[in-house]
Protein backbone atom coordinates (compact mmCIF):
# COMPACT_ATOMS: atom_id res chain seq x y z
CA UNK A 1 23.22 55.89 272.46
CA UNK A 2 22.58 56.31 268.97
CA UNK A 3 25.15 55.96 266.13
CA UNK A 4 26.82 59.41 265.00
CA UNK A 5 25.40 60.18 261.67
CA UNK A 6 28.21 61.08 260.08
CA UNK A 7 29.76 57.66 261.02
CA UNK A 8 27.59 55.81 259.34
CA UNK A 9 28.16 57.49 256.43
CA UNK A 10 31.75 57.62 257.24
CA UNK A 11 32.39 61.29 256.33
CA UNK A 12 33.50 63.97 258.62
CA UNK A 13 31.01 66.74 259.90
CA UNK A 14 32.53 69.66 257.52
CA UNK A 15 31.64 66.83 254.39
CA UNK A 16 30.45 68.79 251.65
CA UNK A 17 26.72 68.05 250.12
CA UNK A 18 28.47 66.02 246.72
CA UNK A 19 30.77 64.04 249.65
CA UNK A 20 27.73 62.69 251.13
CA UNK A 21 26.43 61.55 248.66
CA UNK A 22 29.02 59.64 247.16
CA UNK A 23 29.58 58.25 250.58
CA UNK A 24 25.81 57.03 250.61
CA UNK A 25 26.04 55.04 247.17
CA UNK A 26 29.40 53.80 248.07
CA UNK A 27 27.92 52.14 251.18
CA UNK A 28 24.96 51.33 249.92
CA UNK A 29 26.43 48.89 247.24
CA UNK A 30 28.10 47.31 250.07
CA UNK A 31 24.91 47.05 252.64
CA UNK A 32 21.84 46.42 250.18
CA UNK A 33 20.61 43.78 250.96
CA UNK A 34 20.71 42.38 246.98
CA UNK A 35 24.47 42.71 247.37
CA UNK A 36 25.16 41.78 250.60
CA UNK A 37 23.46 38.47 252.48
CA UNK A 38 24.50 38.69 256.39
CA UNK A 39 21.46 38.64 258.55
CA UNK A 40 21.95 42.38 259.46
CA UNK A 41 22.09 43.70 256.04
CA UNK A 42 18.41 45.34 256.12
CA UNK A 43 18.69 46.95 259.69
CA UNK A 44 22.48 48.54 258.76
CA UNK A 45 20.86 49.59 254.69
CA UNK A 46 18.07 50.97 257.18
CA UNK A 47 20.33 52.83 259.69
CA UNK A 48 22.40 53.97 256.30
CA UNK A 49 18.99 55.50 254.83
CA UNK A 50 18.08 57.24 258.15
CA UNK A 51 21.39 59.14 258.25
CA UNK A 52 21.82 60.00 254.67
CA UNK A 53 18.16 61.26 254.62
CA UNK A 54 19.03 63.97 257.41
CA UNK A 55 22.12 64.84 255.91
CA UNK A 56 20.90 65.23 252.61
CA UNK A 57 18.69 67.67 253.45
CA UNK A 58 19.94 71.17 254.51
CA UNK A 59 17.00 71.89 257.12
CA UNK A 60 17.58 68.16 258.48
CA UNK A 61 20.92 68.18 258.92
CA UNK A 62 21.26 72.01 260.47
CA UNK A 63 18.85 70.45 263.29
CA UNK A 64 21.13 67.53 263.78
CA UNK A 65 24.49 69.61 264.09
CA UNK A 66 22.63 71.95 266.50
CA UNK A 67 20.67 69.17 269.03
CA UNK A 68 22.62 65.94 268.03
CA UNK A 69 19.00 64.42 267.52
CA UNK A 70 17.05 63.74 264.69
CA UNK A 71 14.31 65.46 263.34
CA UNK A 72 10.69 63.85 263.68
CA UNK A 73 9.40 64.70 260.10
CA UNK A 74 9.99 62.08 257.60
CA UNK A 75 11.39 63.07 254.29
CA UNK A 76 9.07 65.70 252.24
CA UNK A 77 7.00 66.90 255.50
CA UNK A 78 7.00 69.05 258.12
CA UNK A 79 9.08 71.82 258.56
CA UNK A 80 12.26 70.11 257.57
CA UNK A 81 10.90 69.88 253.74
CA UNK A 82 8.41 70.62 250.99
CA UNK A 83 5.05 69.02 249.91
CA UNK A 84 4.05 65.60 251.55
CA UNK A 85 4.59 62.69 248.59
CA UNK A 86 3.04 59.88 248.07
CA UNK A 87 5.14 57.72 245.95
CA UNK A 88 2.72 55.62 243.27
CA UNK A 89 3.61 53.04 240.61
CA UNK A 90 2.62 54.05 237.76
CA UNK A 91 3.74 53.59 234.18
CA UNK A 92 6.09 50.77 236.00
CA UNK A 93 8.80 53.38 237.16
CA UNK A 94 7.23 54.53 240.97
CA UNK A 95 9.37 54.25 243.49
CA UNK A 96 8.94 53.97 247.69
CA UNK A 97 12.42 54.19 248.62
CA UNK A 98 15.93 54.08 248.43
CA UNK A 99 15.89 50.41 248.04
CA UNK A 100 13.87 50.14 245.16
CA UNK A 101 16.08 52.66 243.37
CA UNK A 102 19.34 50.72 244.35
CA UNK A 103 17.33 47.41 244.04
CA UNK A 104 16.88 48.78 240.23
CA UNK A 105 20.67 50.15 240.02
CA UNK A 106 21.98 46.60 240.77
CA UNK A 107 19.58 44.80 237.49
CA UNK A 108 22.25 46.49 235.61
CA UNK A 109 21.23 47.70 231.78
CA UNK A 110 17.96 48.92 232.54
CA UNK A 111 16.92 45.49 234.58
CA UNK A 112 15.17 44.07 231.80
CA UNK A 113 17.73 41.38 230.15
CA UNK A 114 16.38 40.92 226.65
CA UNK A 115 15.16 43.71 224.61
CA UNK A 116 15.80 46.37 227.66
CA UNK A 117 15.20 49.90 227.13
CA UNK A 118 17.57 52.60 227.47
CA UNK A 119 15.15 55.21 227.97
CA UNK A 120 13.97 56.52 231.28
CA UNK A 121 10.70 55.50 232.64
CA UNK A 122 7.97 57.45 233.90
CA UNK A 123 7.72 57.82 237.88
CA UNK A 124 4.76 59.12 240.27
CA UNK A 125 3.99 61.16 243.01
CA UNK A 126 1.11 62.14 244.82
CA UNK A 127 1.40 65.37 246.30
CA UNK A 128 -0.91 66.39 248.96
CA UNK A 129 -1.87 70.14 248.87
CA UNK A 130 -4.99 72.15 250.96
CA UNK A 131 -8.03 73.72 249.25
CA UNK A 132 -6.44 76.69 250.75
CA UNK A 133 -3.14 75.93 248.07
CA UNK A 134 -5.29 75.19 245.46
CA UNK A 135 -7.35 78.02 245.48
CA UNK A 136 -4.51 80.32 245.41
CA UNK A 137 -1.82 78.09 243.46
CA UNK A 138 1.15 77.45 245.49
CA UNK A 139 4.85 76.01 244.70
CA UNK A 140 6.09 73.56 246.28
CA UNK A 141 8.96 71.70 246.72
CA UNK A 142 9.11 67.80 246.75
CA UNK A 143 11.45 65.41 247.66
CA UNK A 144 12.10 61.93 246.08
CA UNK A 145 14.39 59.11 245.20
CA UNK A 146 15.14 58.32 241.34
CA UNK A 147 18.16 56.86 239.14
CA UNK A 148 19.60 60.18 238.54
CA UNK A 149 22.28 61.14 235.35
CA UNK A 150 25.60 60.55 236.87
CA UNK A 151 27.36 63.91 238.18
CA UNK A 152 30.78 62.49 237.53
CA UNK A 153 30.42 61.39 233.37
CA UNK A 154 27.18 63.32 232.71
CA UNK A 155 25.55 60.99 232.24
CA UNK A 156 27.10 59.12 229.38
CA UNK A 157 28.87 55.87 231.30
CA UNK A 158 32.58 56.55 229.94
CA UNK A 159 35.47 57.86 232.40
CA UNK A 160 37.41 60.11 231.22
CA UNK A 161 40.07 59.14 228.52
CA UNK A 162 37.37 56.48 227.66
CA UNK A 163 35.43 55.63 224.79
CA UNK A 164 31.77 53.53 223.87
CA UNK A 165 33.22 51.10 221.03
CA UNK A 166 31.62 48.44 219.59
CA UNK A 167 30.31 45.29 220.98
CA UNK A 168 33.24 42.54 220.07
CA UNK A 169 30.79 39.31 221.15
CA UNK A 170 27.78 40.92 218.86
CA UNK A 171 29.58 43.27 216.49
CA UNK A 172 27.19 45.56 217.00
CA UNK A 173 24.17 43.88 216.41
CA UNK A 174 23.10 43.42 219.71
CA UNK A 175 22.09 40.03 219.18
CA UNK A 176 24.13 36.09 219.39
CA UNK A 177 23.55 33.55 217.34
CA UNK A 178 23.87 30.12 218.56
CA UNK A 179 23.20 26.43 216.74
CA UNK A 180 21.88 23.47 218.62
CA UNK A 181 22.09 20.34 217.07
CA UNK A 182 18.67 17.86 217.15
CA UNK A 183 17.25 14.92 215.86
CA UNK A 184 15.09 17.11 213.85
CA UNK A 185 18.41 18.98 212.25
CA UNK A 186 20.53 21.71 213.02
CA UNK A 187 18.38 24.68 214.70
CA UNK A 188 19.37 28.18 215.06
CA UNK A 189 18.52 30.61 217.90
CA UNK A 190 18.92 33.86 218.46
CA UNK A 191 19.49 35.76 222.08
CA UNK A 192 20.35 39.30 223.37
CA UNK A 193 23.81 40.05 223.53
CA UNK A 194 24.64 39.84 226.90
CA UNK A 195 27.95 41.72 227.34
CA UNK A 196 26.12 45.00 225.91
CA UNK A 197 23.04 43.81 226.73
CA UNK A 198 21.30 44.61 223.32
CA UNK A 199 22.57 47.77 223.04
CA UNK A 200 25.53 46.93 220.36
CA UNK A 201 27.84 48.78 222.51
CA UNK A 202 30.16 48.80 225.41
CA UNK A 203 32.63 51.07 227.29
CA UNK A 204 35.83 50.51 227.37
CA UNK A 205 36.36 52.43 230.47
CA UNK A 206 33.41 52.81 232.34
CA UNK A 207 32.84 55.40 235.26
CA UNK A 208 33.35 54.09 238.64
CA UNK A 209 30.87 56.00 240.12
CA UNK A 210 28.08 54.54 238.29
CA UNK A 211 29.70 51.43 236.66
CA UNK A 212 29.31 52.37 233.01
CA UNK A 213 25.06 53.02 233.24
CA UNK A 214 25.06 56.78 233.19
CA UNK A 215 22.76 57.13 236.36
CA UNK A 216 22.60 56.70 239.68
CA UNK A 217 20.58 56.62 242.73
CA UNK A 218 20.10 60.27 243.81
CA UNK A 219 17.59 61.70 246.10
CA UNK A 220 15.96 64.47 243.44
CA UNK A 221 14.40 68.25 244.94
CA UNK A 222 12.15 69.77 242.52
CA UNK A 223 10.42 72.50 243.04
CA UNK A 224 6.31 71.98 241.08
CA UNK A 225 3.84 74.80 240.34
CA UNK A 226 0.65 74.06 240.92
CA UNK A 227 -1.67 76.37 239.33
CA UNK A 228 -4.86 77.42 241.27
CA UNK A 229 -8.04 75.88 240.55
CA UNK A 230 -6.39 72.38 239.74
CA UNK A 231 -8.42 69.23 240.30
CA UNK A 232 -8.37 66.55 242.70
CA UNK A 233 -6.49 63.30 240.87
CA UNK A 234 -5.32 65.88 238.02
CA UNK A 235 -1.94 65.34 236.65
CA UNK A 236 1.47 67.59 236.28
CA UNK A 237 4.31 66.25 233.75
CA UNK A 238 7.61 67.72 234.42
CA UNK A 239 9.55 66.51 231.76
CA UNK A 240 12.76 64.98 232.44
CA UNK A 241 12.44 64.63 236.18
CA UNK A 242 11.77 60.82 235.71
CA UNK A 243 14.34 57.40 235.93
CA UNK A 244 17.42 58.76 233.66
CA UNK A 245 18.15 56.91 230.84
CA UNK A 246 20.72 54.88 230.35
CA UNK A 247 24.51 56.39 228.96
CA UNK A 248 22.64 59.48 228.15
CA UNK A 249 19.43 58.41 226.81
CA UNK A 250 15.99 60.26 226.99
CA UNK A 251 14.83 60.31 231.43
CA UNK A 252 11.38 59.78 231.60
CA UNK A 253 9.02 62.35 233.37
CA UNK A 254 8.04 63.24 236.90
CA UNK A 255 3.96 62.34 237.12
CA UNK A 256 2.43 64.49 239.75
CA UNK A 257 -1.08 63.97 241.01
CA UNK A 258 -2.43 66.30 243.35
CA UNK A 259 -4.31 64.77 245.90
CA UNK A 260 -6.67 67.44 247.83
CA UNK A 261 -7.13 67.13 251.60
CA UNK A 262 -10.47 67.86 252.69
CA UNK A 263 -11.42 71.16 254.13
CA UNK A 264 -12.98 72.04 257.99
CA UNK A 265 -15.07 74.70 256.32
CA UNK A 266 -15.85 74.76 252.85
CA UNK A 267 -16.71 71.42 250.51
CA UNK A 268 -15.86 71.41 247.04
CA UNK A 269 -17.84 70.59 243.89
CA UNK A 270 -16.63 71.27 240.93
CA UNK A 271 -15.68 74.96 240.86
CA UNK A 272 -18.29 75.64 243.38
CA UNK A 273 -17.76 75.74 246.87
CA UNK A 274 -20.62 74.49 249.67
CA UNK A 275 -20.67 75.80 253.24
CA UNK A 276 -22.39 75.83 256.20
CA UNK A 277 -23.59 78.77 258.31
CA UNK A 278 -25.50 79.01 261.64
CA UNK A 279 -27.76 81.99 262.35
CA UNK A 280 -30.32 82.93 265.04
CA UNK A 281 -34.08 82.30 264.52
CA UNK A 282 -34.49 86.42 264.99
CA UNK A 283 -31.82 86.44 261.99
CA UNK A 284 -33.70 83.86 259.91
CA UNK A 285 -36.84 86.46 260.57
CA UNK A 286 -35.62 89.20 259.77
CA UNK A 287 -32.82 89.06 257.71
CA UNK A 288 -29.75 89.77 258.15
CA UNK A 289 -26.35 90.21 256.68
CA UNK A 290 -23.24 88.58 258.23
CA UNK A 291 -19.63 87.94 257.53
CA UNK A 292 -18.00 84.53 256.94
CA UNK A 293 -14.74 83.50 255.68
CA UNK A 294 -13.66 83.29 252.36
CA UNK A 295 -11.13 80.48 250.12
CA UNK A 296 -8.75 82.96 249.69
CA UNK A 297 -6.03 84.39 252.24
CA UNK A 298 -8.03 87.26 254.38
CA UNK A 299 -11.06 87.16 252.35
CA UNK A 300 -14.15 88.34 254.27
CA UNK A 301 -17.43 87.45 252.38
CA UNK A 302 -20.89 89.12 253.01
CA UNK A 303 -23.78 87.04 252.81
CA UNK A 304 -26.96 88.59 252.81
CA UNK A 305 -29.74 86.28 254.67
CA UNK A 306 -33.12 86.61 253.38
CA UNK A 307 -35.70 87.80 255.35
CA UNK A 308 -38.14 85.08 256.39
CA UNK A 309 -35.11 82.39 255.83
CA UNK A 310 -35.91 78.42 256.72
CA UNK A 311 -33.58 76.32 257.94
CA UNK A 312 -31.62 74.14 255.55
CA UNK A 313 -32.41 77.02 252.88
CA UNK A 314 -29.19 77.48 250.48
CA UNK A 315 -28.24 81.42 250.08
CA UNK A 316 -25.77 81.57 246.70
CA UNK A 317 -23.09 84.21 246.26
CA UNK A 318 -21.97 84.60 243.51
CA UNK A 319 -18.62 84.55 241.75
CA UNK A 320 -16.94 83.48 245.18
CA UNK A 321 -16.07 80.00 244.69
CA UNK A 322 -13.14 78.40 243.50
CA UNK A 323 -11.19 79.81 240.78
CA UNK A 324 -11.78 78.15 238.00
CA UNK A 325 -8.10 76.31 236.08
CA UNK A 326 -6.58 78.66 234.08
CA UNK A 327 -8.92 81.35 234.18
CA UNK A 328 -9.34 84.50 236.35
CA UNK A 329 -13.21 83.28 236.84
CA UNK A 330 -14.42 81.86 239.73
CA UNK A 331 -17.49 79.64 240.59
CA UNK A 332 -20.21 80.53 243.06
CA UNK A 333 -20.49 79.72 246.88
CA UNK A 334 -23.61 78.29 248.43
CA UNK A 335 -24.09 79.06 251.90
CA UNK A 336 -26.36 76.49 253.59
CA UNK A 337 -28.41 77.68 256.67
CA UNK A 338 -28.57 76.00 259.52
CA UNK A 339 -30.90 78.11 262.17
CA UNK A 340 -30.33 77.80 266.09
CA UNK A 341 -32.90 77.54 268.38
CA UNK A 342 -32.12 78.65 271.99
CA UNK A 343 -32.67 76.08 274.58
CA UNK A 344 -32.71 78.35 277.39
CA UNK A 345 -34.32 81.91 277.45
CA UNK A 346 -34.43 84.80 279.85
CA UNK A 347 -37.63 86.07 281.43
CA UNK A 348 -37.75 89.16 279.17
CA UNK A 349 -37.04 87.31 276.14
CA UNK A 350 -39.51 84.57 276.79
CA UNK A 351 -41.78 87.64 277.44
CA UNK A 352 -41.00 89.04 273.92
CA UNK A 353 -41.58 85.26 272.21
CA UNK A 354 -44.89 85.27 274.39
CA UNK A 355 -46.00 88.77 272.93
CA UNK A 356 -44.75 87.82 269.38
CA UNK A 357 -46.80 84.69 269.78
CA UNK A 358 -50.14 86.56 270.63
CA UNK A 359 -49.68 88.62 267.83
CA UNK A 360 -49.31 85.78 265.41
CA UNK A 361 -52.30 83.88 267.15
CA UNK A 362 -49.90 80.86 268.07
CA UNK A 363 -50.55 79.02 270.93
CA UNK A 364 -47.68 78.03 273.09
CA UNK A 365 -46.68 76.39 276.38
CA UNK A 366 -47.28 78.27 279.48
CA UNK A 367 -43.97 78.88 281.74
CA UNK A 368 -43.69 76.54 284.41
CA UNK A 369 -41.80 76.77 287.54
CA UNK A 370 -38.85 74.72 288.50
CA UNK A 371 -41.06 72.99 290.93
CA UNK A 372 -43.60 72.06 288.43
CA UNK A 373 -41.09 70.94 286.21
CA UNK A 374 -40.02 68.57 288.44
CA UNK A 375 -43.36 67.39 289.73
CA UNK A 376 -43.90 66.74 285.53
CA UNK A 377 -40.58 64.50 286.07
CA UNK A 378 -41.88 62.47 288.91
CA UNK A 379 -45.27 62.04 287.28
């Protein structure tokens, strides 16, 4: 049988949301596989993952307590959670997982050795919405790992009763000076501080929880309003919602690209909309007017067919396309025709073609018999 969730965590099954997640980040610097080299370290950081990312989640975890199994839906689908992500690298702070976060969390001041940044970076999503959504605008909420500003110091490093005081190895300058004696003479170099890292700083008491950086690896819910009309590969910046920054520096911002799934019905271009309808060839003769769905929840569109229509002819309505970003306009729909033939007829209706036929002075194949039609076979 499967592990118990909660054991893998190693909290109890009243464990409060905050307890769970310290009990994630305190295994996880003991299982990541950066910190810890036995063979099994990636399948138990794995297993670790898999629990913490049921009972993170409210929905998740409800399903767990009630079934004792684990919900299908990955994390940011499905009915356990909000809009499907697609985690992208851009601006070099995206994210996939867990592990990059922690793998990040572990480089220490910012990962960068020389000259790093205490600043956030920039992260990316891709979040996959309907035409449906779009047309409408829709909020969603999406789910994703980042370096988040440490609960227990707000973000600023220090412990309580502690202090940031200056850097004794640099004295504040953030940089060492060393001299290296040479053939050519005494040469000087200079090199980035490493006990403050650059920074000209250092804490005398530093939090436990996230070892004097001011962040740590959180899994982030934030709810994004999409506003209707929005384009496919357009952008959202929520601001602040990025990698936090180190001992209370600037986060960088959430990067949101909205990445439209393509519709059964309708195809988009632009602000238009393009659709296909089939009618009869009496309806292509005579006109007609008939009802078809519209973009928008319960919205029945009439669409009046011309009288003498051909097939493949486009029929335009007007002001029923998309709405257009940040307007109360819309663009147009263009209804393309498609008209069906029948492949089988009735007596009387092949009598009413026949008579139709005469009257237009068209000449047309005479009715055959199924005997005759099979003789034609043969032959």
């Amino acid at each position: 049988m499967a592990r118990d969730l909660y054991e893998i965590l190693g909290v109890t099954r009243d464990a409060t949301d905050d307890e769970i997640k310290k009990a994630f980040r305190r295994q996880a610097r003991k299982l990541h596989p950066d910190v810890n080299k036995s063979p099994n370290a990636e399948e138990e950081f794995k297993e670790l993952n898999e629990a913490y990312d049921v009972l993170s989640d409210a929905n998740k975890r409800a399903y767990y307590d009630r079934t004792g199994s684990t919900p299908g839906a990955g994390a940011g689908q499905g009915p356990f959670g909000g809009g499907y992500v697609d985690f992208e690298d851009i601006f070099g702070g995206g994210f996939g997982s867990m592990g990059d976060i922690f793998s990040s969390f572990f480089s220490g001041m910012g990962g960068g050795g020389a000259g790093a940044r205490r600043e956030g970076r920039d992260m990316g999503v891709g979040l996959r919405l309907t035409l449906e959504e779009v047309a409408q605008g829709v909020k969603k909420e999406i789910v994703y790992d980042r370096l988040a500003p440490c609960p227990d110091c707000d973000g600023t490093g220090v412990s309580e009763g502690g202090k940031e005081v200056t850097c004794s190895e640099c004295n504040g300058s953030g940089r060492v000076y060393s001299v290296q004696r040479t053939f050519l003479g005494d040469m000087r170099t200079t090199s980035t501080c490493t006990a403050c890292e650059g920074t000209g700083k250092v804490i005398d008491k530093p939090c436990p929880e996230c070892e004097g950086q001011g962040r740590v690896p959180d899994r982030q819910r934030v709810t994004v309003e999409v506003p209707a009309g929005i384009r496919d590969s357009q952008q959202l910046r929520i601001t602040g919602f990025g990698e936090a920054g180190l001992r209370g520096a600037a986060s960088g911002n959430l990067i949101v690209t909205c990445r439209i799934q393509p519709h059964d019905f309708f195809e988009r271009e632009g602000d238009d909309l393009h659709a296909i309808t089939r009618i009869s060839m009496v309806q292509a003769a005579l006109g007609a007017d008939i009802e078809i769905d519209g973009i928008l929840p319960d919205e029945k569109l009439s669409v009046a067919i011309p009288e003498g229509c051909q097939n493949d002819q486009v029929v335009r309505v007007k002001g029923k396309g998309m709405p257009k970003f940040k307007s109360d306009m819309r663009g147009d729909l263009y209804v393309h025709v498609s008209v069906v033939i029948p492949k089988k007829l009735t007596k009387a209706q092949r009598e009413l073609l026949e008579q139709l036929a005469g009257e237009l002075g068209e000449e047309y194949a005479e009715a055959r018999s199924p005997l005759e039609k099979l003789r034609n076979v043969f032959n």
